[in-house]
N, C-alpha and C. Protein backbone atom coordinates (compact mmCIF):
# COMPACT_ATOMS: atom_id res chain seq x y z
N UNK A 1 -56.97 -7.14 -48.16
CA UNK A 1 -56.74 -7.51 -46.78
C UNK A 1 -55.85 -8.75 -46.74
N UNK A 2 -55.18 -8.34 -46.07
CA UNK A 2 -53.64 -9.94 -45.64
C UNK A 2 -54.39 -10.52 -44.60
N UNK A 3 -54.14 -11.94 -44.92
CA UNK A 3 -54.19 -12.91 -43.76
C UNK A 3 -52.63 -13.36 -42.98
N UNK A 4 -52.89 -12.83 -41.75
CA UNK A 4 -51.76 -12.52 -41.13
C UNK A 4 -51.58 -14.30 -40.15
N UNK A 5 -50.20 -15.15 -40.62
CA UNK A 5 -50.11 -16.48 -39.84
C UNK A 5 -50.29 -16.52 -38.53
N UNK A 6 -51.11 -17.28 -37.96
CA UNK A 6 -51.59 -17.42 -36.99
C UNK A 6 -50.29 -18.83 -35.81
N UNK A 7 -49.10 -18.41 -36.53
CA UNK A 7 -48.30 -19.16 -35.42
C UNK A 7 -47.87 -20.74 -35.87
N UNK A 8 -47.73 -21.43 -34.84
CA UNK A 8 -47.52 -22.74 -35.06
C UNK A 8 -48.73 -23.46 -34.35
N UNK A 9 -49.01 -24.82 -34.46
CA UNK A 9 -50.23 -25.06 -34.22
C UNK A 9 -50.26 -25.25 -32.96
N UNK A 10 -51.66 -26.08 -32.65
CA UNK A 10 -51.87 -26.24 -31.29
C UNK A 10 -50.62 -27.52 -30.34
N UNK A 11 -49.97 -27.09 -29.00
CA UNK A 11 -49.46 -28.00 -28.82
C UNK A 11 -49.86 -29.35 -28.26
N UNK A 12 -50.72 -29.69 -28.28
CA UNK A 12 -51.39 -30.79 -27.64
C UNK A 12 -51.03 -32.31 -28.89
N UNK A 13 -50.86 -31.49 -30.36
CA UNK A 13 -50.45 -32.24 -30.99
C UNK A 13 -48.78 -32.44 -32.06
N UNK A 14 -47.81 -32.46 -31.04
CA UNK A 14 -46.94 -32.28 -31.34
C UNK A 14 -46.41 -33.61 -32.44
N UNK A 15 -45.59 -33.18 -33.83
CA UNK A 15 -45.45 -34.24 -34.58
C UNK A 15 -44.54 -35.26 -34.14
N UNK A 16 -44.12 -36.07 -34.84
CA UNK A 16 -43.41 -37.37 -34.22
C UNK A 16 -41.92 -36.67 -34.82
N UNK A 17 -41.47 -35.60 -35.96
CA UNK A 17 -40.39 -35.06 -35.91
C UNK A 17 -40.03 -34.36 -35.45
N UNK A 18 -40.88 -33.81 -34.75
CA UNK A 18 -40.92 -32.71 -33.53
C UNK A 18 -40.52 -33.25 -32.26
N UNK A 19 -41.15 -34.54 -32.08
CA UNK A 19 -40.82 -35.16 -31.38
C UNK A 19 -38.88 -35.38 -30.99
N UNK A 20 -38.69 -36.13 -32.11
CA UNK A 20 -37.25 -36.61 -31.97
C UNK A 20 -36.42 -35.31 -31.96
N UNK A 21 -36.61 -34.26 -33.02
CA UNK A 21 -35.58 -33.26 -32.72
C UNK A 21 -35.53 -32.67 -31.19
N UNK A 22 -36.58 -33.00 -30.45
CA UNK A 22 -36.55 -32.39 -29.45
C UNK A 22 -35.42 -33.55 -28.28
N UNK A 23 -35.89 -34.44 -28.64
CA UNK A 23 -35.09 -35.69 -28.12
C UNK A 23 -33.23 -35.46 -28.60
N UNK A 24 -33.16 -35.24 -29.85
CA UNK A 24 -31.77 -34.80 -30.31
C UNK A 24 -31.21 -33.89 -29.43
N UNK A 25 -31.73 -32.59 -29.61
CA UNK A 25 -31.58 -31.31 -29.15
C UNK A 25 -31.03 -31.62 -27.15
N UNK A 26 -31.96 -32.07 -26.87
CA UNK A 26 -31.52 -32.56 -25.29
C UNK A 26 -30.48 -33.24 -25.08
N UNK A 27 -30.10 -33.95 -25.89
CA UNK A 27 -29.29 -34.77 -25.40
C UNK A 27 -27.71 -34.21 -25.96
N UNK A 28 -27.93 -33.23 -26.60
CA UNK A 28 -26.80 -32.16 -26.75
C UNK A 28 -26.30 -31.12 -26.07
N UNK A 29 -27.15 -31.40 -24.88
CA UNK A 29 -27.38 -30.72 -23.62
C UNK A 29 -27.55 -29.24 -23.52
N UNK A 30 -29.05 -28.87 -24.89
CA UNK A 30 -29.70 -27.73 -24.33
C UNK A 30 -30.73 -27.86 -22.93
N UNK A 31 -31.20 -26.53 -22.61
CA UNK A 31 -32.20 -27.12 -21.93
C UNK A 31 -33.53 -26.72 -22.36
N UNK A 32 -34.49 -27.17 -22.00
CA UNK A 32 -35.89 -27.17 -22.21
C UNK A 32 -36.03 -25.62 -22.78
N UNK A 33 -35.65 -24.93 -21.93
CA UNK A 33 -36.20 -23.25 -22.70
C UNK A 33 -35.59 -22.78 -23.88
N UNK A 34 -34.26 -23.18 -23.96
CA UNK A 34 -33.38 -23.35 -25.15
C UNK A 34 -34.72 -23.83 -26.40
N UNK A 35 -34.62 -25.65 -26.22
CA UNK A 35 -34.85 -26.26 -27.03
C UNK A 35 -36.69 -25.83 -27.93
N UNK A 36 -37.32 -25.03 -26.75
CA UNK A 36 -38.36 -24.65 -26.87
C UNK A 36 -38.23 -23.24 -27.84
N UNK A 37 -37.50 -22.24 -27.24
CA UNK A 37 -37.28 -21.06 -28.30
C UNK A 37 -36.60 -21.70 -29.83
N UNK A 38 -36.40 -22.71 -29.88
CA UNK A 38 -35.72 -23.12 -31.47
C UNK A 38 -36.99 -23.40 -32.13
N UNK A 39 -38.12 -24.45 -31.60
CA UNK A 39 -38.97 -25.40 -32.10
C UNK A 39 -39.75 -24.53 -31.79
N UNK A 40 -40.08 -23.37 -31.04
CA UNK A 40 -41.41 -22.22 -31.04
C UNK A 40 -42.25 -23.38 -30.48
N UNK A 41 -42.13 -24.02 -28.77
CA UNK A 41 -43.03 -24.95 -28.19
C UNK A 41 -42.87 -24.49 -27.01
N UNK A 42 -43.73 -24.60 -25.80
CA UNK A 42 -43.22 -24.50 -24.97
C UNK A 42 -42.45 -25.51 -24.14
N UNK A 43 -41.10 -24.77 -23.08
CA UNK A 43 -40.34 -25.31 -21.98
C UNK A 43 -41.18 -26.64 -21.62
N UNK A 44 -42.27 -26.40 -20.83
CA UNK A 44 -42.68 -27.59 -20.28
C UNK A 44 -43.00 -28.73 -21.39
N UNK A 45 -43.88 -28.68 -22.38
CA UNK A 45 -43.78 -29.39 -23.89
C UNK A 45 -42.39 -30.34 -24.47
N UNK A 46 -41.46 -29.30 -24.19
CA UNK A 46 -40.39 -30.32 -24.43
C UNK A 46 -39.53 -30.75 -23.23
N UNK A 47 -40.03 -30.78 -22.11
CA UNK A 47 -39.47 -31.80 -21.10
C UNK A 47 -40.30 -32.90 -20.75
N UNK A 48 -41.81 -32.65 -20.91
CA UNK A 48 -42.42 -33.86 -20.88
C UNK A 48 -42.17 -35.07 -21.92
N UNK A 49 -41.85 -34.41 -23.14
CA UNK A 49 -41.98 -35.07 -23.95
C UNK A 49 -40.05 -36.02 -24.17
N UNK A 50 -39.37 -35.28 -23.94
CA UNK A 50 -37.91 -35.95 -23.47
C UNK A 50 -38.06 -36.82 -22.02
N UNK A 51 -38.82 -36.63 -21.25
CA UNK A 51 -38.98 -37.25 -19.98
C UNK A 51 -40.05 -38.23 -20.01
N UNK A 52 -40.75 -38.72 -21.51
CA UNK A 52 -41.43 -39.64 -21.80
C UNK A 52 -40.25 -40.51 -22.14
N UNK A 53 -39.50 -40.30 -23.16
CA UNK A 53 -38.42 -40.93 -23.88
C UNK A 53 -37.24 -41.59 -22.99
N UNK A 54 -37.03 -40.51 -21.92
CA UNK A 54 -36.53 -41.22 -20.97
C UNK A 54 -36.82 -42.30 -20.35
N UNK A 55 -38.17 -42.31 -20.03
CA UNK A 55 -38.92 -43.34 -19.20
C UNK A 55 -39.24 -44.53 -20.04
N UNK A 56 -39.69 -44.20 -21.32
CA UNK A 56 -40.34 -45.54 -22.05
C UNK A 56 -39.12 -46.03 -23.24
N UNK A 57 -38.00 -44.79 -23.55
CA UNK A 57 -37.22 -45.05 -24.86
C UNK A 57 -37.50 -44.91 -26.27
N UNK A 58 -39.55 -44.42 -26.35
CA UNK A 58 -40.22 -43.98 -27.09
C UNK A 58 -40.54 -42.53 -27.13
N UNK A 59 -41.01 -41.95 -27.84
CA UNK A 59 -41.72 -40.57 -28.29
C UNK A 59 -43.36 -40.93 -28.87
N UNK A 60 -43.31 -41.60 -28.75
CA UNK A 60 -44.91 -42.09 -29.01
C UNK A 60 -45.79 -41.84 -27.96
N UNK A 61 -47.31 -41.48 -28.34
CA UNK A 61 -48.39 -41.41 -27.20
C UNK A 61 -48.32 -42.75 -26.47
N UNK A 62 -48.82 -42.16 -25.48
CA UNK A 62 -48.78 -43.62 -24.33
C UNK A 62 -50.34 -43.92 -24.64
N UNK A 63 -50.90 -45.19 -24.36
CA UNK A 63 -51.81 -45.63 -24.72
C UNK A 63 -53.13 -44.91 -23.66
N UNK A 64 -54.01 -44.75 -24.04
CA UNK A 64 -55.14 -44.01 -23.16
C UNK A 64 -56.34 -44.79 -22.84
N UNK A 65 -56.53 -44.66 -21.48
CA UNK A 65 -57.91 -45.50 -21.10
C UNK A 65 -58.89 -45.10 -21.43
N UNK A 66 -60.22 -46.23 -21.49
CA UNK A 66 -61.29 -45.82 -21.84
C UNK A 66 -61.62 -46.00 -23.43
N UNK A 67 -62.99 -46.05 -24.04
CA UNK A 67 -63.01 -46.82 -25.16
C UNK A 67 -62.72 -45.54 -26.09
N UNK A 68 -62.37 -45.92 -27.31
CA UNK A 68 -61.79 -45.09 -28.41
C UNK A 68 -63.04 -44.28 -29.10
């Protein structure tokens, strides 16, 4: 019996090189659904995450309330 790949992982934790290529990729002026069918993420995934970068100049999590 094959164990058949189960995909790419969950997106909630997208890597920090995942991050920037997605940041690259935009600013080469694909768009989000583009940049999403390359990186197998979804559209919305990589506009939040370019529209963080926009806003802060980072790709990093934003800091979260409440104790750790």
């Amino acid at each position: 019996m094959e164990i058949e790949d189960e995909g790419p992982k969950p997106y909630w934790n997208v890597p920090i090189e995942f991050r920037w290529e997605i940041v690259k990729l935009k600013e080469e002026g694909l768009s989000g659904i583009e940049v999403g069918e390359i990186l197998h993420r979804p559209a919305s995934t990589c506009n939040a995450i370019y529209r963080r970068f926009l806003d802060t100049g980072s790709v990093n999590d934003l800091p979260r309330s409440g104790r750790p």
